[in-house]
N, C-alpha and C. Protein backbone atom coordinates (compact mmCIF):
# COMPACT_ATOMS: atom_id res chain seq x y z
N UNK A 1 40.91 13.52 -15.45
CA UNK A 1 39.52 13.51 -14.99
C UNK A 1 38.60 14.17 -16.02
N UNK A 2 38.82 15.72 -16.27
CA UNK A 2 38.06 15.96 -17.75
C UNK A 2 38.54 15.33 -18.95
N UNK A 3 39.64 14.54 -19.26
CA UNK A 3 39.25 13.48 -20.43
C UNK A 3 38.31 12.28 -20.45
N UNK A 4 38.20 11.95 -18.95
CA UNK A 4 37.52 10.31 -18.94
C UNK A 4 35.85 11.20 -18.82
N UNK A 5 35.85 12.08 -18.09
CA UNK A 5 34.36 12.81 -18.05
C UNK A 5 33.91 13.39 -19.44
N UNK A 6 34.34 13.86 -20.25
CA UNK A 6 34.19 14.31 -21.52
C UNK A 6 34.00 12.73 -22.63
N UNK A 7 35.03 11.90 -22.58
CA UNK A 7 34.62 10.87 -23.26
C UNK A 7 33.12 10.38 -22.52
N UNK A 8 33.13 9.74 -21.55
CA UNK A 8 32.29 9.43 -21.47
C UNK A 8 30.47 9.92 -21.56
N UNK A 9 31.04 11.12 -21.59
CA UNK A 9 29.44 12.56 -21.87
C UNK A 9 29.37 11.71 -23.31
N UNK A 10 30.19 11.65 -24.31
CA UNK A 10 30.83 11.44 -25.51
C UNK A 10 30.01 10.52 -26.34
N UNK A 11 30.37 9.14 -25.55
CA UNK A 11 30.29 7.60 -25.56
C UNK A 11 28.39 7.88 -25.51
N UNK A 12 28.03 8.26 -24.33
CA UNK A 12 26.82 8.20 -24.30
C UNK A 12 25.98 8.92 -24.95
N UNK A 13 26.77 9.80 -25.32
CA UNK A 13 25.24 10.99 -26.18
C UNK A 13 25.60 10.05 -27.51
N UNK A 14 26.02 9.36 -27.88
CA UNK A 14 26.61 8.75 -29.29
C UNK A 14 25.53 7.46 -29.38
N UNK A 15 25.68 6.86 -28.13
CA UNK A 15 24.80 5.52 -28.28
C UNK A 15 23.61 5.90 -27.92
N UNK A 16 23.64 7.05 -27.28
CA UNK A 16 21.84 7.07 -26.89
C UNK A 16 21.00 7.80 -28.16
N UNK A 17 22.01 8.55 -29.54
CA UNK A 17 21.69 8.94 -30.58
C UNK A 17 21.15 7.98 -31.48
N UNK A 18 21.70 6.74 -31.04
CA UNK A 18 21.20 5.40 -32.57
C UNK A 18 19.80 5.69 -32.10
N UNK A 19 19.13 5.93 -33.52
CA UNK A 19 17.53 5.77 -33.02
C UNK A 19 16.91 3.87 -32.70
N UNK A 20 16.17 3.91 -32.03
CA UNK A 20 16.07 2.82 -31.20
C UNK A 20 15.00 2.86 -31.24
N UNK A 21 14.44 1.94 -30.03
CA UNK A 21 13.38 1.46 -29.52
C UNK A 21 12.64 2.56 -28.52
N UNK A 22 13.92 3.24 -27.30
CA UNK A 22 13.30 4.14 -26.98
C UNK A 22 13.43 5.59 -27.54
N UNK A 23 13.83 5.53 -28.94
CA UNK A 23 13.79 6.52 -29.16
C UNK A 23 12.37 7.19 -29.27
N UNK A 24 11.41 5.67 -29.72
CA UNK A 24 9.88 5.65 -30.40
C UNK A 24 9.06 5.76 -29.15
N UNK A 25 9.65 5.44 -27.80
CA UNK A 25 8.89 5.36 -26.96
C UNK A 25 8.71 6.50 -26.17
N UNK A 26 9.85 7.58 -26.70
CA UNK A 26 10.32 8.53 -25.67
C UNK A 26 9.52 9.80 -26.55
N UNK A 27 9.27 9.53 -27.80
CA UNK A 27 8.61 10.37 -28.94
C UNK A 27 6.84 10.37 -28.36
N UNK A 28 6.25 9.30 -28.32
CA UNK A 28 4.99 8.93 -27.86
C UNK A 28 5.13 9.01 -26.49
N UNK A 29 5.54 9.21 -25.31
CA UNK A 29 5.27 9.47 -23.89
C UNK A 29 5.24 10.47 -23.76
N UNK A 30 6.17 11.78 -24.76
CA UNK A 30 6.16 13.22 -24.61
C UNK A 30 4.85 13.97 -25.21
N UNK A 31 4.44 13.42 -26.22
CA UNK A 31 3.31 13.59 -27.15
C UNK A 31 1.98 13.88 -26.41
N UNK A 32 2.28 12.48 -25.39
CA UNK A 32 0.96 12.43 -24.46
C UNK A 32 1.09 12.65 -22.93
N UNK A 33 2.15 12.76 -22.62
CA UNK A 33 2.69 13.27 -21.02
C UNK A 33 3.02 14.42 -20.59
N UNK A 34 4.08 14.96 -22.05
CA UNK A 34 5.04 15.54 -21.31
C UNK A 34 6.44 15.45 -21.74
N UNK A 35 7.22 16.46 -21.05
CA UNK A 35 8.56 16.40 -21.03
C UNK A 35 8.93 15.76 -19.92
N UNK A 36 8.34 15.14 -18.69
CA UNK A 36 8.51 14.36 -17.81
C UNK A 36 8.74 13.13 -18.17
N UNK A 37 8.20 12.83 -18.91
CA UNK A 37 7.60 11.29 -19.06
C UNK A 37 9.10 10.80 -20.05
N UNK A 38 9.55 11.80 -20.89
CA UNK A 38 10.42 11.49 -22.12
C UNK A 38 11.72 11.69 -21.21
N UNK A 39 11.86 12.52 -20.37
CA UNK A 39 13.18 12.47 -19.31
C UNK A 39 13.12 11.28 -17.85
N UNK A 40 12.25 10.74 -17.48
CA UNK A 40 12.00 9.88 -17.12
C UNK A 40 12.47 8.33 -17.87
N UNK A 41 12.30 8.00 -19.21
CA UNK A 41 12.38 7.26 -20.05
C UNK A 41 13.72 7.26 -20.23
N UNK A 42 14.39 8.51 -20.70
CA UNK A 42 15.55 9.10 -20.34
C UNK A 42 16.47 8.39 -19.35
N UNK A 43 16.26 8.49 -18.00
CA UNK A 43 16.65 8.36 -16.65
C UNK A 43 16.81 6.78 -16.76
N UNK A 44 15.87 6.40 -17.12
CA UNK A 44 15.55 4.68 -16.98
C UNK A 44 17.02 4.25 -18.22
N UNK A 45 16.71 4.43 -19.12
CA UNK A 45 18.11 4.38 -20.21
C UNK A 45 19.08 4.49 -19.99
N UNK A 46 19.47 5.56 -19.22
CA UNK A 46 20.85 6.31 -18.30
C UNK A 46 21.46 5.32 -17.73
N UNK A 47 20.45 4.60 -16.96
CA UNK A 47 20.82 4.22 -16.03
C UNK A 47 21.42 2.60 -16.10
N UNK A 48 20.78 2.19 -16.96
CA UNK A 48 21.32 1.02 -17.35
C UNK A 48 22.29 0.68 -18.53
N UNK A 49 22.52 2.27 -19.37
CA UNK A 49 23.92 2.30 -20.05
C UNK A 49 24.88 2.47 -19.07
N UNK A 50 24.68 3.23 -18.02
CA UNK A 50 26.15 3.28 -17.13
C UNK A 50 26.25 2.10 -16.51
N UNK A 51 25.18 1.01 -16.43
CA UNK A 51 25.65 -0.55 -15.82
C UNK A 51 26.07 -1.21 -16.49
N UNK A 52 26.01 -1.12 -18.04
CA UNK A 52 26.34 -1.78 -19.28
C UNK A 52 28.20 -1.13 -19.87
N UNK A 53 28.26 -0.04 -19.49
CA UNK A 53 28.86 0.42 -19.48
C UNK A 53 30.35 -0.15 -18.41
N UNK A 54 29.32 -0.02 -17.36
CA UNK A 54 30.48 -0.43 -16.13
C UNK A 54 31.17 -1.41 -16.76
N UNK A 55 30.15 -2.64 -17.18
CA UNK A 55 30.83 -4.39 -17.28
C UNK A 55 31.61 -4.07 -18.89
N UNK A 56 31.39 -3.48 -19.38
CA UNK A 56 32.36 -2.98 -20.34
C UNK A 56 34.26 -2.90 -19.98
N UNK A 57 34.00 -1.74 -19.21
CA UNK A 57 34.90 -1.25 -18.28
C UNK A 57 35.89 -2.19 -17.34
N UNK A 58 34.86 -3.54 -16.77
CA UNK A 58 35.31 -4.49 -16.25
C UNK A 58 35.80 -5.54 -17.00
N UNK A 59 35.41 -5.41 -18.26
CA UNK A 59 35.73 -6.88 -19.36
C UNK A 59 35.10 -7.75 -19.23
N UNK A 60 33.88 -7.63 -18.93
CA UNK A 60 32.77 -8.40 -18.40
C UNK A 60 31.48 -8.83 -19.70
N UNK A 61 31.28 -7.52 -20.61
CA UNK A 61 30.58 -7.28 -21.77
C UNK A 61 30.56 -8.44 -22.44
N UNK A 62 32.04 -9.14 -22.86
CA UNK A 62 32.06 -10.03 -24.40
C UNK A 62 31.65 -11.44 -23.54
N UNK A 63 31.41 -11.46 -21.98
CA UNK A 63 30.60 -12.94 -22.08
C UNK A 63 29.09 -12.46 -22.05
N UNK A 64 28.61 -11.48 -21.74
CA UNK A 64 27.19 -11.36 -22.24
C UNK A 64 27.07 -11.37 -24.04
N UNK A 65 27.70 -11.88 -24.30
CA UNK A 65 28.09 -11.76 -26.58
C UNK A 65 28.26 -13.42 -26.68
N UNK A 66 28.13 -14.15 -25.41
CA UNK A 66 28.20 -15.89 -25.85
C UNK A 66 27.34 -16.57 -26.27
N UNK A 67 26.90 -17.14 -27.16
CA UNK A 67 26.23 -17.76 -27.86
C UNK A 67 24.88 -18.02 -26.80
N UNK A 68 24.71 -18.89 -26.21
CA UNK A 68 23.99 -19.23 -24.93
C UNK A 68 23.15 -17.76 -24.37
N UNK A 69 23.77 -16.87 -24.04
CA UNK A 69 23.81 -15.85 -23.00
C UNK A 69 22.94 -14.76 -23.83
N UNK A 70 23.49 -14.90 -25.33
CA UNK A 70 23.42 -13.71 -26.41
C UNK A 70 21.85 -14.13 -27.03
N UNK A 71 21.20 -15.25 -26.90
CA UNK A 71 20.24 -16.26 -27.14
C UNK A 71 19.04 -15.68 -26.37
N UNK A 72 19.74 -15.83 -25.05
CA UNK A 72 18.83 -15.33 -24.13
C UNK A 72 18.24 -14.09 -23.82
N UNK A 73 19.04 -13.34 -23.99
CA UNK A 73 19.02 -11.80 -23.76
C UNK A 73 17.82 -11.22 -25.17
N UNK A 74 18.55 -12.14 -26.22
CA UNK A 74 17.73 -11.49 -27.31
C UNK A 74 16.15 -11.72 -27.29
N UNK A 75 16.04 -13.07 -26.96
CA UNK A 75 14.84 -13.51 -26.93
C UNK A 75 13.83 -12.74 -25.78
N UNK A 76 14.32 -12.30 -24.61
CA UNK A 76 13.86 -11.30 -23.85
C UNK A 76 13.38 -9.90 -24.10
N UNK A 77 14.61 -10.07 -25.23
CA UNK A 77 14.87 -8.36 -25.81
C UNK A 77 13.21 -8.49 -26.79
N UNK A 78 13.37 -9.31 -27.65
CA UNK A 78 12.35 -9.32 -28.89
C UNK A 78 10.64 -9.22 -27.86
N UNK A 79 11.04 -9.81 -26.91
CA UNK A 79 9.64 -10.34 -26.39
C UNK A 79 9.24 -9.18 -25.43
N UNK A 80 10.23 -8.28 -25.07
CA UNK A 80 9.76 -7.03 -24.66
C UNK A 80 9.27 -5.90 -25.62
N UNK A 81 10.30 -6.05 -26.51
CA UNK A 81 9.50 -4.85 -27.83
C UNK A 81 8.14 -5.06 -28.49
N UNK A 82 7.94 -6.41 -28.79
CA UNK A 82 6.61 -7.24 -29.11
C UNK A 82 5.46 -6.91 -28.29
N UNK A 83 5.95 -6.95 -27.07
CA UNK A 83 4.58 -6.49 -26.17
C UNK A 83 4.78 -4.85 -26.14
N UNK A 84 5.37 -4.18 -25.86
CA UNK A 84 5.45 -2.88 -26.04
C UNK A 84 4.87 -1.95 -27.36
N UNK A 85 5.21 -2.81 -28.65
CA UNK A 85 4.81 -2.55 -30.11
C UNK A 85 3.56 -3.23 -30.07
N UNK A 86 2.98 -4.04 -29.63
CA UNK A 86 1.40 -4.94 -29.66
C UNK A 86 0.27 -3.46 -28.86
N UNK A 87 1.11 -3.41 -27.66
CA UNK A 87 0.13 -2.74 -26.83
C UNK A 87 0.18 -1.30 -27.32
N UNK A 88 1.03 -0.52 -27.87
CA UNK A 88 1.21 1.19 -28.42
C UNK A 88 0.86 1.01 -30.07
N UNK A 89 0.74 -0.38 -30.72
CA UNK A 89 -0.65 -0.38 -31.91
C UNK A 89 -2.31 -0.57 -31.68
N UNK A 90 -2.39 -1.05 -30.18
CA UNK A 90 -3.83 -1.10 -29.93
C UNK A 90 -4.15 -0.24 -29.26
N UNK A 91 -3.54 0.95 -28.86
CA UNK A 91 -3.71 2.09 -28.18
C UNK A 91 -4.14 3.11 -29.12
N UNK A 92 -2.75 3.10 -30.43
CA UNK A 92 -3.13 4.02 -31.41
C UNK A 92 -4.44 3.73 -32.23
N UNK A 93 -5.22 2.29 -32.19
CA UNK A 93 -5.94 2.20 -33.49
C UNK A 93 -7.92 1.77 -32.84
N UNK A 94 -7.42 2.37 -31.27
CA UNK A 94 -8.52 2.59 -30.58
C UNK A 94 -9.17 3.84 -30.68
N UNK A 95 -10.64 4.02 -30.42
CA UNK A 95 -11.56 4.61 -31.09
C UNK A 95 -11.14 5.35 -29.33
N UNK A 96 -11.38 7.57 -29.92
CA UNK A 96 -10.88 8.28 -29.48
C UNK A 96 -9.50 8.44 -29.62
N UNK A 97 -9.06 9.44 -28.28
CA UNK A 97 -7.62 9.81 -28.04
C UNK A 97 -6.79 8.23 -27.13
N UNK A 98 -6.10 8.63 -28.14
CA UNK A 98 -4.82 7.12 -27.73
C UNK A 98 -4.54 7.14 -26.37
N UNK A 99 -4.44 5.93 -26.27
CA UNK A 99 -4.29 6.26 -24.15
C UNK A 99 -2.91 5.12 -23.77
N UNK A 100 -1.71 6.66 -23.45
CA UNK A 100 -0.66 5.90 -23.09
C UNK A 100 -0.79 4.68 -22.25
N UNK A 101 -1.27 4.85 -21.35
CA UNK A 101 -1.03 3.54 -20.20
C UNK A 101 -1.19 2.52 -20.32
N UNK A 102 -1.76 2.08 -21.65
CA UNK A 102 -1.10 0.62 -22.44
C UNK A 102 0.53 0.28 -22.22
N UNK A 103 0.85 1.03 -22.73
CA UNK A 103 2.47 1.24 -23.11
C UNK A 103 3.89 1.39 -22.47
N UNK A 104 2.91 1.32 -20.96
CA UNK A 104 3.87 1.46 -19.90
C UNK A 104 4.47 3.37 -19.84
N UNK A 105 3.47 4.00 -20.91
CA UNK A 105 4.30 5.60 -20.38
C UNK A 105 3.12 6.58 -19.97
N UNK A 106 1.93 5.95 -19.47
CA UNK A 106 1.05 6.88 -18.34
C UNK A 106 1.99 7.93 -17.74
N UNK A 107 2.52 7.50 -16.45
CA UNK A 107 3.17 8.44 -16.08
C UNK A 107 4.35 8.47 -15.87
N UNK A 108 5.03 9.36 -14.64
CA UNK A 108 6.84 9.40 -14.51
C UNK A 108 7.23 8.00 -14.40
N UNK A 109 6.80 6.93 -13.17
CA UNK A 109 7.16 5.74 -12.31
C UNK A 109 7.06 4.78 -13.58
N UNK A 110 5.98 4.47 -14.23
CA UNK A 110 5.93 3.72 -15.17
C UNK A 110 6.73 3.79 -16.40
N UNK A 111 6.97 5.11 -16.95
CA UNK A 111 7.84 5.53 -17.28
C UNK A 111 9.38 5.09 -17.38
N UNK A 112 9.46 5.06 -16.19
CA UNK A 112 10.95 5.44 -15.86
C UNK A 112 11.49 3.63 -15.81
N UNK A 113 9.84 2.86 -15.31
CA UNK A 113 10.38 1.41 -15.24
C UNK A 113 10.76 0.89 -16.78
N UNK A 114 9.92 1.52 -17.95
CA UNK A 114 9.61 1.01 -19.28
C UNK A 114 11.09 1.07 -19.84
N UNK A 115 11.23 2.49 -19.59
CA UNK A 115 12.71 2.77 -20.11
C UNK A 115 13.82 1.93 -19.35
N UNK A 116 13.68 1.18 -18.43
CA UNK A 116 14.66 0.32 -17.67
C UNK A 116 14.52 -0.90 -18.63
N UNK A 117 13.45 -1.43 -18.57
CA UNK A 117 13.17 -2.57 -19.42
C UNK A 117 13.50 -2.43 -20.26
N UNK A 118 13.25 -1.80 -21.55
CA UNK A 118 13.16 -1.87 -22.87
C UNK A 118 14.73 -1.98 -23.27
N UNK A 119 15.70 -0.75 -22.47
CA UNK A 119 17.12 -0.41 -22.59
C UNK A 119 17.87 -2.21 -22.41
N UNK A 120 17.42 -2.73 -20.99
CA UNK A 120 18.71 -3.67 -20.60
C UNK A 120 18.15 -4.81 -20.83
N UNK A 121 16.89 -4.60 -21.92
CA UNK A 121 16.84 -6.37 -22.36
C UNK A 121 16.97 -5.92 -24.15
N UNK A 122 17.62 -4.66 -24.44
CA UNK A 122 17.94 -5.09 -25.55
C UNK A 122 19.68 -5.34 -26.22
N UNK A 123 20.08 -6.29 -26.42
CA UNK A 123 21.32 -6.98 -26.35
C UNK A 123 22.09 -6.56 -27.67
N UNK A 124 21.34 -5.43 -28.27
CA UNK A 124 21.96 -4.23 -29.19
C UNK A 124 23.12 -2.93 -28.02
N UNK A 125 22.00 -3.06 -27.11
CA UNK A 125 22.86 -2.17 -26.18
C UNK A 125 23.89 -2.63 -25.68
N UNK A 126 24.45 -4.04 -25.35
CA UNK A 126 25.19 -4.93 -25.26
C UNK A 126 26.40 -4.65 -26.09
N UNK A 127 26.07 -4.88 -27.14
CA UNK A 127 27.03 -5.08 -27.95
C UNK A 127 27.29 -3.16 -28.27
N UNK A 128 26.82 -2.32 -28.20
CA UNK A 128 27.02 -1.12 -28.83
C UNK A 128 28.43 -1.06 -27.32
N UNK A 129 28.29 -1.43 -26.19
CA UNK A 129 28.94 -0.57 -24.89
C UNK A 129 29.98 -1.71 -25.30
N UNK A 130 30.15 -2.94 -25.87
CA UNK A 130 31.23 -3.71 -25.39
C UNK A 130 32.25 -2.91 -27.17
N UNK A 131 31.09 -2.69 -28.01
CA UNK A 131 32.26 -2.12 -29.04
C UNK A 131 33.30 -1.07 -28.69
N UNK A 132 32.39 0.24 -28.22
CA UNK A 132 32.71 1.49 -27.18
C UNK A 132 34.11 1.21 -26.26
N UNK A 133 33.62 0.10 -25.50
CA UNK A 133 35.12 -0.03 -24.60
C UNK A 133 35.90 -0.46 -25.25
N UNK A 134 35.68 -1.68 -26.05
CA UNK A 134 37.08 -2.50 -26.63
C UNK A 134 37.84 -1.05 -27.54
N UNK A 135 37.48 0.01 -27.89
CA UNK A 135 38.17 1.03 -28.72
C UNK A 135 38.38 2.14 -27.20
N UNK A 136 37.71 1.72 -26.36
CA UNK A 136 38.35 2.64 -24.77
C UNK A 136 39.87 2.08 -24.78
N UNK A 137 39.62 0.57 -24.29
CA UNK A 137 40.82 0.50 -23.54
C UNK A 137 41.77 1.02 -25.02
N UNK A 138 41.94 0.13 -26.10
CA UNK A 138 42.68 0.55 -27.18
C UNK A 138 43.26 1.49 -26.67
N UNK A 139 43.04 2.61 -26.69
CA UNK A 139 43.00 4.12 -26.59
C UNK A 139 43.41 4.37 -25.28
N UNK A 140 42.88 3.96 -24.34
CA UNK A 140 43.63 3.82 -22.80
C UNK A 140 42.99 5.08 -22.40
N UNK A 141 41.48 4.97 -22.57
CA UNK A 141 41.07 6.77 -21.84
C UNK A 141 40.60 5.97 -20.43
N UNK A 142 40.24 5.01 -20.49
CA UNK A 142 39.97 4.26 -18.49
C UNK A 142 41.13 4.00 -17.74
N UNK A 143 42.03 3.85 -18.49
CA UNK A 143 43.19 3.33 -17.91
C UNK A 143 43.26 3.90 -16.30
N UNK A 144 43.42 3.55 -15.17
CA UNK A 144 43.70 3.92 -13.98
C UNK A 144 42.41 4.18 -13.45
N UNK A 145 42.98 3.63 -11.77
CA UNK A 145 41.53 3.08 -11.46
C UNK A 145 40.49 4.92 -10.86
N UNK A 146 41.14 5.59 -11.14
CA UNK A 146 40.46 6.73 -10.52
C UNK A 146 39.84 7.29 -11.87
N UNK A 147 39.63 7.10 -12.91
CA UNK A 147 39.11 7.61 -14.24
C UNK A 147 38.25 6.61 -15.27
N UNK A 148 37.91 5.54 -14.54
CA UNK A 148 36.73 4.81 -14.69
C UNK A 148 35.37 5.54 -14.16
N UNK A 149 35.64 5.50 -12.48
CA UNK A 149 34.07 5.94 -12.36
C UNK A 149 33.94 7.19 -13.08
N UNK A 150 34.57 7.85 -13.18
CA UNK A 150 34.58 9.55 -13.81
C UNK A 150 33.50 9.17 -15.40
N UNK A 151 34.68 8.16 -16.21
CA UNK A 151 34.11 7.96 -17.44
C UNK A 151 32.47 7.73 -17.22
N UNK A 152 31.94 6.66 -16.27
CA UNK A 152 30.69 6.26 -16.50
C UNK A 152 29.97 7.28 -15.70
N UNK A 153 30.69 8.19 -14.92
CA UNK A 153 29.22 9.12 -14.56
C UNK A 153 29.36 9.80 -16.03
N UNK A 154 29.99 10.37 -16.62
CA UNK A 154 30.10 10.80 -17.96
C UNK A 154 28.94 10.18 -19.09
N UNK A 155 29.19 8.74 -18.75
CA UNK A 155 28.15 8.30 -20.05
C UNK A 155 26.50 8.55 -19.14
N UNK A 156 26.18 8.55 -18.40
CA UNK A 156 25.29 8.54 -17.47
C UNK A 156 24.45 10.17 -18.45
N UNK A 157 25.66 11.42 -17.73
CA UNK A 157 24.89 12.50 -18.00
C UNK A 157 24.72 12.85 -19.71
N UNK A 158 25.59 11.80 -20.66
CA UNK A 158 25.40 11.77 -22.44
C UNK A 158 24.45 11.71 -22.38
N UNK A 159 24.09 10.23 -21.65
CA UNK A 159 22.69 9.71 -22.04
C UNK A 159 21.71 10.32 -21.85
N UNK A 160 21.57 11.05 -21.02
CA UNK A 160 20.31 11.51 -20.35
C UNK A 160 19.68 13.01 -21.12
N UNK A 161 21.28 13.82 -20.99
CA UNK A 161 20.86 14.68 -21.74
C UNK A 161 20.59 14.99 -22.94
N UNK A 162 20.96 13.42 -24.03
CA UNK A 162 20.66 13.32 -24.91
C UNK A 162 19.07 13.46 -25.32
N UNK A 163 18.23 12.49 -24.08
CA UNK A 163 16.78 12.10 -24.32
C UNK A 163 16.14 13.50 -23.85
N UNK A 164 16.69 14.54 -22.74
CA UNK A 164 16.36 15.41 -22.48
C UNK A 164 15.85 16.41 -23.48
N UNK A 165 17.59 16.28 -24.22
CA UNK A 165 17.01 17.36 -25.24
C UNK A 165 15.87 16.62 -26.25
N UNK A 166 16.10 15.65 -26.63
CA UNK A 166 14.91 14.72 -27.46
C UNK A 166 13.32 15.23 -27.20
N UNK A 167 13.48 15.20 -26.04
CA UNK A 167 11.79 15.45 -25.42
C UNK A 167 11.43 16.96 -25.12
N UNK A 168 12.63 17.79 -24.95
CA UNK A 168 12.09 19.33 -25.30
C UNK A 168 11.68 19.30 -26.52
N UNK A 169 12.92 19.04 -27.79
CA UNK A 169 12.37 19.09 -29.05
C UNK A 169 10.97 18.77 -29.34
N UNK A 170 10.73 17.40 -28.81
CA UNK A 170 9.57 17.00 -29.35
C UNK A 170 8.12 17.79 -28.78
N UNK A 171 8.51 18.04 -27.61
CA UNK A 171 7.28 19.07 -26.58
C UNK A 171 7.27 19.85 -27.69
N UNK A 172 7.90 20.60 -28.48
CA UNK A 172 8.02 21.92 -28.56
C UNK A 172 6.96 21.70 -29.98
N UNK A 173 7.57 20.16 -30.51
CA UNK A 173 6.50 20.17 -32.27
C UNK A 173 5.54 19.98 -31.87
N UNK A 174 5.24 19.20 -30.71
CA UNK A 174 3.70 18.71 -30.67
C UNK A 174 2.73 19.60 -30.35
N UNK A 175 3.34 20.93 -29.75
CA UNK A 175 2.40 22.09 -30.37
C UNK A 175 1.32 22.19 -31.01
N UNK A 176 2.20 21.75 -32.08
CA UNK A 176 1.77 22.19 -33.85
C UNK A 176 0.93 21.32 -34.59
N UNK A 177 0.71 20.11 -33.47
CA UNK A 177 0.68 18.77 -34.50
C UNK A 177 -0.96 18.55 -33.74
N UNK A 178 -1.66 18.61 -34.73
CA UNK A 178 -3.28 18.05 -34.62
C UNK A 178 -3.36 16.53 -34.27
N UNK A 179 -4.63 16.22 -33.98
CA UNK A 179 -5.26 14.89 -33.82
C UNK A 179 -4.76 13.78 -34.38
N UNK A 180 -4.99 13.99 -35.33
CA UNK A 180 -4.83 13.36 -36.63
C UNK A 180 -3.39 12.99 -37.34
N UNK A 181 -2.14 14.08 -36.75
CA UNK A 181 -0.83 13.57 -36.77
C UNK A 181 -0.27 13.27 -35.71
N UNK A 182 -1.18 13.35 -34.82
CA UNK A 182 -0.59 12.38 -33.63
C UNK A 182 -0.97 11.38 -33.66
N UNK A 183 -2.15 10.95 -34.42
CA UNK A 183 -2.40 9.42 -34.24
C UNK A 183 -1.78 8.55 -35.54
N UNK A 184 -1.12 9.40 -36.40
CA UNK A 184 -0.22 8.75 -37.09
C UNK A 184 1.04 8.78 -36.92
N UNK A 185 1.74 9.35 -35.79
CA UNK A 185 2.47 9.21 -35.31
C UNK A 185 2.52 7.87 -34.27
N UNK A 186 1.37 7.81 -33.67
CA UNK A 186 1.46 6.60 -32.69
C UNK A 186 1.46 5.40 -32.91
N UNK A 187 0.67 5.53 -34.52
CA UNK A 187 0.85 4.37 -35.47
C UNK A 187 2.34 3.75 -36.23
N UNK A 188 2.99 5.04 -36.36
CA UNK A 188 4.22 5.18 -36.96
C UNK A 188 5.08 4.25 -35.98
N UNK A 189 5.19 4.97 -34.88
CA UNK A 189 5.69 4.17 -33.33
C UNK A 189 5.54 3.17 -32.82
N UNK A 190 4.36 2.98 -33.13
CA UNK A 190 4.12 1.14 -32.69
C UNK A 190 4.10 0.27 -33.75
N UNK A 191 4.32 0.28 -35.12
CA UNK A 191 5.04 -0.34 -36.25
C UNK A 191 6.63 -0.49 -35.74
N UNK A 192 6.73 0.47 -35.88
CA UNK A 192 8.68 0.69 -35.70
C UNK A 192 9.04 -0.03 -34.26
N UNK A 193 8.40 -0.19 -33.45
CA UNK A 193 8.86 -1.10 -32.14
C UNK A 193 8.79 -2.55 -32.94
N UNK A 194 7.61 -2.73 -33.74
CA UNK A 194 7.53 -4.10 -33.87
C UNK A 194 8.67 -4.33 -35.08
N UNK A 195 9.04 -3.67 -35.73
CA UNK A 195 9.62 -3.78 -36.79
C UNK A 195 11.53 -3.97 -35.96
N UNK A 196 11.92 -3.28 -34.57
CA UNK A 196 12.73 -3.23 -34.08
C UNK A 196 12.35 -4.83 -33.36
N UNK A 197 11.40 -5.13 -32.84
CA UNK A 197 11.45 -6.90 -32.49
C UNK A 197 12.06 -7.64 -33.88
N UNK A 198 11.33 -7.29 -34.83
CA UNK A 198 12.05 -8.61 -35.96
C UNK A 198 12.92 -8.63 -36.64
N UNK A 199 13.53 -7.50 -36.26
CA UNK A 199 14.90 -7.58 -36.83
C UNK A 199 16.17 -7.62 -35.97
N UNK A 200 15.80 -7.88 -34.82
CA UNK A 200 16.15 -7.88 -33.58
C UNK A 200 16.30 -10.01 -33.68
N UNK A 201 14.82 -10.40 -33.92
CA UNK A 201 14.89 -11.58 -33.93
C UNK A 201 16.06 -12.12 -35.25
N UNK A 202 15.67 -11.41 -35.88
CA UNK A 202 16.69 -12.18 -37.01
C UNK A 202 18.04 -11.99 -37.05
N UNK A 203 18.46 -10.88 -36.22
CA UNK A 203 19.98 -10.70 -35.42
C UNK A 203 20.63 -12.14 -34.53
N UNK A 204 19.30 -12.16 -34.27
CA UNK A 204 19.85 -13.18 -33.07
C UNK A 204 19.70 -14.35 -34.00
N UNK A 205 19.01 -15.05 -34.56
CA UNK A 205 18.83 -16.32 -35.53
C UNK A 205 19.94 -16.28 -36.54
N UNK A 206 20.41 -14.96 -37.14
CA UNK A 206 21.51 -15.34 -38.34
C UNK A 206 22.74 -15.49 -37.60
């Protein structure tokens, strides 16, 4: 039970470390929210690595990886970051203070939906949980049916406390950080979403 709970803390603080999409989103909601808003974002992520996770677990993962399926997902995936990166560049390059609620990270609820979205339509996350298991079972840390669920509440609390700590950190710089590097930060952020759509698209096209 503490091996499948420890891997899985493991598994998830590992994948929720690749900087991403919400990594940029969880950087800009704290900036302008809060540490709510970035653990919220958090929560929303969590929650749909431990479902991604599950079908991992089930051997379910490598048909969401079928040509057809993998098509689809991506094209969802690209077309969510696109609007997410469209709307957090016309936020940042609006006259005054940048106003999250373009961006889907106003507050906790919106928040928490963005980070649902953004996580399980991107088909990077897909493939990161089906690599993860295929070197689980290898390894045989799920093996038996009482140390599965263990593993995925495990990746559940990686994930979360990964973004947790993410968004103290970041509370803690934005302190320090004037007008003026926050709005190049928001600029920074809504490039890098769009830049995560097209290379996202060209994942899926090559």
């Amino acid at each position: 039970m503490v091996t499948a709970l420890a891997s899985g803390f493991g598994f998830g603080l590992l994948v929720a470390a690749q900087v991403g999409p919400i990594w940029l989103l969880c950087v800009r909601g704290v900036l302008h929210g809060g540490v709510a808003i970035g653990l919220a974002l958090g929560l929303g992520a969590a929650i749909v690595d431990v479902a991604y996770a599950a079908l991992g677990v089930a051997g379910v993962a490598t048909v969401l990886q079928l040509g057809g399926v993998r098509i689809v997902f991506g094209a969802l995936g690209v077309a969510v970051l696109l609007v997410l990166g469209i709307r957090a560049l016309r936020s940042a390059l609006r006259d005054g203070p940048a106003d999250p609620a373009v961006d889907g990270v106003s507050g906790v609820r919106p928040a928490f939906l963005t980070g649902l979205a953004a996580t399980a339509a991107n088909p990077l996350t897909i493939l990161s949980w089906a690599a993860v298991f295929a070197a689980v079972s290898a390894a045989g840390t799920a093996d038996g049916s009482g140390s599965s669920p263990i593993l995925l509440v495990g990746v559940g609390i990686g994930t979360f406390c990964w973004f947790a700590l993410l968004s103290v950190l970041v509370a803690g710089l934005g302190r320090f950080l004037g007008p003026r590097l926050r709005r190049t930060i928001d600029l920074v952020a809504a490039c890098g979403l769009l830049v995560f759509a097209v290379v996202l698209a060209w994942r899926i096209l090559a």
